[in-house]
PDB file of N, CA and C in Angstrom:
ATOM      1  N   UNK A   1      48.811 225.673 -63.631  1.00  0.00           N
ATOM      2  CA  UNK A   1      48.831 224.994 -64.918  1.00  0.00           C
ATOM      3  C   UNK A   1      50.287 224.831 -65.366  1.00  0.00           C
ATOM      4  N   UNK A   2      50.379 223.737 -65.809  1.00  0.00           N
ATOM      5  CA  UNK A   2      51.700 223.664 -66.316  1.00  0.00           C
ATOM      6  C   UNK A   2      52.376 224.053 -67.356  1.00  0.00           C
ATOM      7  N   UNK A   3      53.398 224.468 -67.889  1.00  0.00           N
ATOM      8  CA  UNK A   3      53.943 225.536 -69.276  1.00  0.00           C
ATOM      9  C   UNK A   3      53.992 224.213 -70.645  1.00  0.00           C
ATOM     10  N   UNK A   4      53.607 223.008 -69.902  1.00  0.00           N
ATOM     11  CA  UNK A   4      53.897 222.138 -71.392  1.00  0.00           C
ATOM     12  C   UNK A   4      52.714 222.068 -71.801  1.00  0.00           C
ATOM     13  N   UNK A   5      51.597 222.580 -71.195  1.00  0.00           N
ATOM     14  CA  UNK A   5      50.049 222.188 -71.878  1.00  0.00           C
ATOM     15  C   UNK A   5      49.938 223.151 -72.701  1.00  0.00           C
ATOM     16  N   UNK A   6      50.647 224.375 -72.665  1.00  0.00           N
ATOM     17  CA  UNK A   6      51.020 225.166 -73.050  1.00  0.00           C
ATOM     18  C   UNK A   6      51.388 225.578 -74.602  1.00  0.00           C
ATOM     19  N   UNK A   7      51.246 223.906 -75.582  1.00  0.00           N
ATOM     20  CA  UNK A   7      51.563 224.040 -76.792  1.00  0.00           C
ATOM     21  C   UNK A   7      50.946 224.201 -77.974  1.00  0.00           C
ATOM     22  N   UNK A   8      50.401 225.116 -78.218  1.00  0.00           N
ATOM     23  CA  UNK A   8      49.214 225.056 -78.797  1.00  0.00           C
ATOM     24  C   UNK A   8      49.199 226.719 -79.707  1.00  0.00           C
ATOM     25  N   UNK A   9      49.699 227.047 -80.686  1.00  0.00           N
ATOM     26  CA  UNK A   9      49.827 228.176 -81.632  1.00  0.00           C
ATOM     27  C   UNK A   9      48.406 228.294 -82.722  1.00  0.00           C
ATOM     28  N   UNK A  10      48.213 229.311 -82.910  1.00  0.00           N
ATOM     29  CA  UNK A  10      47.448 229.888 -84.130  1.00  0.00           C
ATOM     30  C   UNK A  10      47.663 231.061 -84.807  1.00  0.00           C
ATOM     31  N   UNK A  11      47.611 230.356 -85.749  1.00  0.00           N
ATOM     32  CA  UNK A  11      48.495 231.001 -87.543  1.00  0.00           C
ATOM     33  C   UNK A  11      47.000 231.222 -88.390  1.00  0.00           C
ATOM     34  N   UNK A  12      47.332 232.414 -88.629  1.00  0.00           N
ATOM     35  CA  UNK A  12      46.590 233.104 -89.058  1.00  0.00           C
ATOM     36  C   UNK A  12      47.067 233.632 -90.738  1.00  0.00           C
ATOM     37  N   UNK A  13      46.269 233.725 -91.977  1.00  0.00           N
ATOM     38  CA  UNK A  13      46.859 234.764 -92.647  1.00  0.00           C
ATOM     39  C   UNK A  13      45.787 234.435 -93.929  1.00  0.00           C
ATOM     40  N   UNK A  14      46.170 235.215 -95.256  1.00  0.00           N
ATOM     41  CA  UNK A  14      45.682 234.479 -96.143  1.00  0.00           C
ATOM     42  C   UNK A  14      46.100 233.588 -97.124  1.00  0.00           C
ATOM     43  N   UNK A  15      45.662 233.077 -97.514  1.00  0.00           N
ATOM     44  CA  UNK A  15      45.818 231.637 -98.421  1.00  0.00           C
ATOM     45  C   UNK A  15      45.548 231.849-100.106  1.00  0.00           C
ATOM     46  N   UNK A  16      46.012 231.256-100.809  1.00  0.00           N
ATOM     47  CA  UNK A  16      46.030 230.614-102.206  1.00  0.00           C
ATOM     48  C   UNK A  16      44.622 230.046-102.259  1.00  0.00           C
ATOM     49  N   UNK A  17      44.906 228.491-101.486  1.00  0.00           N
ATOM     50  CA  UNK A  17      43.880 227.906-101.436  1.00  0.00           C
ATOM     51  C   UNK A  17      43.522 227.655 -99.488  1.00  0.00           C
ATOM     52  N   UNK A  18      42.081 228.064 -99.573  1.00  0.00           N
ATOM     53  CA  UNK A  18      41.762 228.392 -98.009  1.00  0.00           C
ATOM     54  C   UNK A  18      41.966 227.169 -97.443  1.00  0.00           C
ATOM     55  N   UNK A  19      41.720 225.942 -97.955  1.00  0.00           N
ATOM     56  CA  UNK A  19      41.595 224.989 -97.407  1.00  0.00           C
ATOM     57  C   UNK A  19      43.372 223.911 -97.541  1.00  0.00           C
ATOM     58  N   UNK A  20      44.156 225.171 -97.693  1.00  0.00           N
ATOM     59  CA  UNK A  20      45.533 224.357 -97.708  1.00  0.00           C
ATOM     60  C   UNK A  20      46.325 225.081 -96.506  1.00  0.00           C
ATOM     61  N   UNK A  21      46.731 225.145 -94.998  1.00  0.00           N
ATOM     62  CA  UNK A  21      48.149 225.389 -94.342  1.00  0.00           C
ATOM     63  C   UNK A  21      49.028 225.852 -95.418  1.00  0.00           C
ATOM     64  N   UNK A  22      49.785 225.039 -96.037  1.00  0.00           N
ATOM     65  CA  UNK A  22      51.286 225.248 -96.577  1.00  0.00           C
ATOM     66  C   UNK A  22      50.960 226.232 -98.057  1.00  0.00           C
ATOM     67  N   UNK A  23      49.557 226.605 -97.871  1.00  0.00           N
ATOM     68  CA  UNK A  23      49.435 227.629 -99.267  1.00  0.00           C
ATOM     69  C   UNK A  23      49.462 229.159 -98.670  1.00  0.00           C
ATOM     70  N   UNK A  24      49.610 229.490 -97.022  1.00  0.00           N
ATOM     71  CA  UNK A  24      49.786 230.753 -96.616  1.00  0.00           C
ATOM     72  C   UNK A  24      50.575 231.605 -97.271  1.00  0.00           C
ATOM     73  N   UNK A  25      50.472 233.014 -97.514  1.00  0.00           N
ATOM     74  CA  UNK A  25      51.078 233.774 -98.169  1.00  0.00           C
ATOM     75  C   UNK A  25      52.142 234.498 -96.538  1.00  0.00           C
ATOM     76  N   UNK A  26      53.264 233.876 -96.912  1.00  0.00           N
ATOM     77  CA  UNK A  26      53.838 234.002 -95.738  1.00  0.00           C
ATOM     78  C   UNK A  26      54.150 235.574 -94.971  1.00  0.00           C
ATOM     79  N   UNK A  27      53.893 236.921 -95.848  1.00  0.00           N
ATOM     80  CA  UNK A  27      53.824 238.097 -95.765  1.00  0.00           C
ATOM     81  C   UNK A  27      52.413 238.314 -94.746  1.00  0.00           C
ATOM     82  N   UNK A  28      51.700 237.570 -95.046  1.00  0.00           N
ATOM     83  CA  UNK A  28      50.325 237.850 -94.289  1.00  0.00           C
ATOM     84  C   UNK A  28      49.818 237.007 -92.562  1.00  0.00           C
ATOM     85  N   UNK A  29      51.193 235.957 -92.597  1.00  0.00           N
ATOM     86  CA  UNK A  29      50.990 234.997 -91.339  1.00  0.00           C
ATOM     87  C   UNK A  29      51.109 235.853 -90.176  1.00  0.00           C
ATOM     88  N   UNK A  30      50.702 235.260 -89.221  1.00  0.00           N
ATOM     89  CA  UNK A  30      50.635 235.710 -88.009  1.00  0.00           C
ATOM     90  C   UNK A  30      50.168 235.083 -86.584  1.00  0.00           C
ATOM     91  N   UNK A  31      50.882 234.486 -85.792  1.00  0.00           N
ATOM     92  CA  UNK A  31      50.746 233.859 -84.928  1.00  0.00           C
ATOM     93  C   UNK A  31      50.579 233.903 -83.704  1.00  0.00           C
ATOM     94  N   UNK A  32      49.715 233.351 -83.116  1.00  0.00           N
ATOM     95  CA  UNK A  32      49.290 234.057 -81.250  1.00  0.00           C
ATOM     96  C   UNK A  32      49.577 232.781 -80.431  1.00  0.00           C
ATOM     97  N   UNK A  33      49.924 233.205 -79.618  1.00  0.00           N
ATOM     98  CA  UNK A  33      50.111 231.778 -78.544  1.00  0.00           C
ATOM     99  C   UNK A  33      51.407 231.970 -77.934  1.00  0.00           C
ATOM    100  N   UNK A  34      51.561 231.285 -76.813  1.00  0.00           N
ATOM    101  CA  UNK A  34      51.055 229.761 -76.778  1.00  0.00           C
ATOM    102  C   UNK A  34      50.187 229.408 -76.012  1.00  0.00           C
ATOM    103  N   UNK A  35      48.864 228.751 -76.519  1.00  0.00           N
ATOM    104  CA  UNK A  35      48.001 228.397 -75.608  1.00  0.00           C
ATOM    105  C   UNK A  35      48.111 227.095 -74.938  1.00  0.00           C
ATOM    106  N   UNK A  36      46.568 226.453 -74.226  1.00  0.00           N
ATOM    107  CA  UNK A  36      46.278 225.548 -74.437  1.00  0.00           C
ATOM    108  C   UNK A  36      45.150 224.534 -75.599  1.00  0.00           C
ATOM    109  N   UNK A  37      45.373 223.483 -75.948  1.00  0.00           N
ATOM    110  CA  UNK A  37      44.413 223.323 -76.871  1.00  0.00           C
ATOM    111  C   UNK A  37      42.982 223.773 -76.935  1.00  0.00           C
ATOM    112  N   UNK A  38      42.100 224.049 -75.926  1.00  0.00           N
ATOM    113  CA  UNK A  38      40.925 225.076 -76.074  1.00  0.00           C
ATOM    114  C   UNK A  38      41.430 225.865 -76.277  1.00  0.00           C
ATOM    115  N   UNK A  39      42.259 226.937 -75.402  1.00  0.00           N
ATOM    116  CA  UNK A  39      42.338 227.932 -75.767  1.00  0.00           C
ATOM    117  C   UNK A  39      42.920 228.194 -77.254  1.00  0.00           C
ATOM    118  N   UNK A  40      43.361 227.637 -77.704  1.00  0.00           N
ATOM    119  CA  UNK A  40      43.978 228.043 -79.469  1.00  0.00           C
ATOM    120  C   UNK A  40      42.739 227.555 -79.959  1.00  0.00           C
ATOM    121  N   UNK A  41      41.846 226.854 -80.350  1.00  0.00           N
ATOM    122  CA  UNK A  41      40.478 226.599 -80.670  1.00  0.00           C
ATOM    123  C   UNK A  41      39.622 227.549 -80.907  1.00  0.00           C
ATOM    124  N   UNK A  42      39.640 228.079 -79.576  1.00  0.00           N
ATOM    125  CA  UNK A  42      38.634 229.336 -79.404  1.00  0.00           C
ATOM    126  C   UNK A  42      39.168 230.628 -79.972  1.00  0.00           C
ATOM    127  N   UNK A  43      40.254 230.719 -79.890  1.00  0.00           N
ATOM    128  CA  UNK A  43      41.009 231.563 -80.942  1.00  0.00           C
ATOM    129  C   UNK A  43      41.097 231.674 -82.026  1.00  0.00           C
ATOM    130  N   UNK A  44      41.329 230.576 -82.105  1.00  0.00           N
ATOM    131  CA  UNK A  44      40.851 230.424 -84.346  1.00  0.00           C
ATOM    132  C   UNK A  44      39.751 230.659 -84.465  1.00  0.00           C
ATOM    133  N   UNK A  45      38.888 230.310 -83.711  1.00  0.00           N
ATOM    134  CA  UNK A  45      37.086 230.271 -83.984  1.00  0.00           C
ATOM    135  C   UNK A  45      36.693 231.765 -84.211  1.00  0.00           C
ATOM    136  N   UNK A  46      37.327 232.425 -83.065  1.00  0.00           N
ATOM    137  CA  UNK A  46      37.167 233.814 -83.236  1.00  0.00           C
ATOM    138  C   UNK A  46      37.806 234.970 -84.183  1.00  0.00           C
ATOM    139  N   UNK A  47      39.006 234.485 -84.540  1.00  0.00           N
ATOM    140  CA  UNK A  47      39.696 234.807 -85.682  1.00  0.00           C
ATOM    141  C   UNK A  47      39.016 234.814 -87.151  1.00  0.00           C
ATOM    142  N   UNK A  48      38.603 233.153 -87.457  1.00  0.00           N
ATOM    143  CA  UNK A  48      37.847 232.983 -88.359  1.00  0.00           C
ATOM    144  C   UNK A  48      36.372 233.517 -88.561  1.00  0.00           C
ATOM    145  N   UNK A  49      35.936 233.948 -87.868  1.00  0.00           N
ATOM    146  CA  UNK A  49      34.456 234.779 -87.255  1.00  0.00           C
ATOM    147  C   UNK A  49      34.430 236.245 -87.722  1.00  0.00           C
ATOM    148  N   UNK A  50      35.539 236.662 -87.306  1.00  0.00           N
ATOM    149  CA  UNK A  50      36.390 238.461 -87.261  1.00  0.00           C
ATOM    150  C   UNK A  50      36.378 238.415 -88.586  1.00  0.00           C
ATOM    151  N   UNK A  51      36.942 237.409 -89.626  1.00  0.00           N
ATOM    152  CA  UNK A  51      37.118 237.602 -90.712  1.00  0.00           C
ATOM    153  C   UNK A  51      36.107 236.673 -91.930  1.00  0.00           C
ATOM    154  N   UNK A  52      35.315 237.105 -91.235  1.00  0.00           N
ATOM    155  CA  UNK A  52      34.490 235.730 -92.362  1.00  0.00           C
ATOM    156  C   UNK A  52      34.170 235.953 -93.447  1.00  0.00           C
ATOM    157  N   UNK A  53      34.324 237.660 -93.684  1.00  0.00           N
ATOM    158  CA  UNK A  53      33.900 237.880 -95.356  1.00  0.00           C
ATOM    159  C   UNK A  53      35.310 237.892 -96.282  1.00  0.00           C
ATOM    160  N   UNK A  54      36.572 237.617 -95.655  1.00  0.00           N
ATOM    161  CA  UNK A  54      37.477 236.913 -96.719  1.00  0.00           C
ATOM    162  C   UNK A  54      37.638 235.789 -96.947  1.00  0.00           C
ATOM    163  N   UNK A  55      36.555 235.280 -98.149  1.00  0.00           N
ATOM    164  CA  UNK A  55      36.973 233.730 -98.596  1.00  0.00           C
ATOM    165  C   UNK A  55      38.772 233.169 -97.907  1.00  0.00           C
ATOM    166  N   UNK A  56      39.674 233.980 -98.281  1.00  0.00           N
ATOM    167  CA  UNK A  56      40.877 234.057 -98.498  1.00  0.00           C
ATOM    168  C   UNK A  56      41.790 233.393 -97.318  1.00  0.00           C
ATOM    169  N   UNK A  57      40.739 234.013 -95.960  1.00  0.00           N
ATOM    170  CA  UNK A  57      41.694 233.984 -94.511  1.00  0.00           C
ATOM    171  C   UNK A  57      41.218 233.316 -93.968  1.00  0.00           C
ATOM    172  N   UNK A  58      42.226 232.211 -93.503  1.00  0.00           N
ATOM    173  CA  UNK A  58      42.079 231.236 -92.217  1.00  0.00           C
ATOM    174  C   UNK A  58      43.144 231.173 -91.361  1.00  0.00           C
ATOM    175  N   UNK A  59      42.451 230.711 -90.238  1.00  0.00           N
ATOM    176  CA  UNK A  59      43.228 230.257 -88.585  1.00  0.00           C
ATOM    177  C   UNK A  59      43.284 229.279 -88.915  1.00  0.00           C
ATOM    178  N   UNK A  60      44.376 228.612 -88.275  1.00  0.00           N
ATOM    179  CA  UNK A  60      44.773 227.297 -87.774  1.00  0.00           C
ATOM    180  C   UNK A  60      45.653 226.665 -86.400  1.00  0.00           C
ATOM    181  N   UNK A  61      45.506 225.783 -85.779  1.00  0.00           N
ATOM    182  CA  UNK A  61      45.798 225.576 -84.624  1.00  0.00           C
ATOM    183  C   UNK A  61      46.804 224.315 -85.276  1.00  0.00           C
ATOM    184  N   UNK A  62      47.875 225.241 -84.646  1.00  0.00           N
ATOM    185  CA  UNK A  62      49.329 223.757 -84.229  1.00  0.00           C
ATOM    186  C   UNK A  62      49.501 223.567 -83.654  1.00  0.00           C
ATOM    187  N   UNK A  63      50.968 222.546 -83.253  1.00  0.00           N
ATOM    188  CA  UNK A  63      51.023 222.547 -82.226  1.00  0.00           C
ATOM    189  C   UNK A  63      52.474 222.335 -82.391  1.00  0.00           C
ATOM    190  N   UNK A  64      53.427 222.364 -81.127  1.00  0.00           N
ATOM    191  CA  UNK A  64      54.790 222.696 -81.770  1.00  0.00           C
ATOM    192  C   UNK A  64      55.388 221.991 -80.783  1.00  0.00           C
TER     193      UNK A  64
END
């Protein structure tokens, strides 16, 4: 596999508003990767799963 498919991060933390990225409380971020685009997918999925009883916390998949 090649290292450029390779671009693919998930940011993790909690939020202001869950449904905003740029509202992360930047003390709480946390990032895994670098995947590939499934693989960061399935990562958030499972992230967001792990944590489903905080309204507060979401994954998100970038890409960089």
């Amino acid at each position: 596999m090649s290292r450029t498919t390779n671009r693919y991060w998930v940011v993790e933390g909690s939020h202001d508003n869950p449904n905003d990225i740029n509202t992360l409380d930047q003390s709480s971020k946390r990032e895994h990767g670098p995947y590939t685009e499934q693989q960061a997918t399935e990562k958030a999925k499972s992230l967001i799963q792990r944590n489903i009883d905080d309204f507060y916390h979401r994954a998100w998949v970038i890409s960089k």
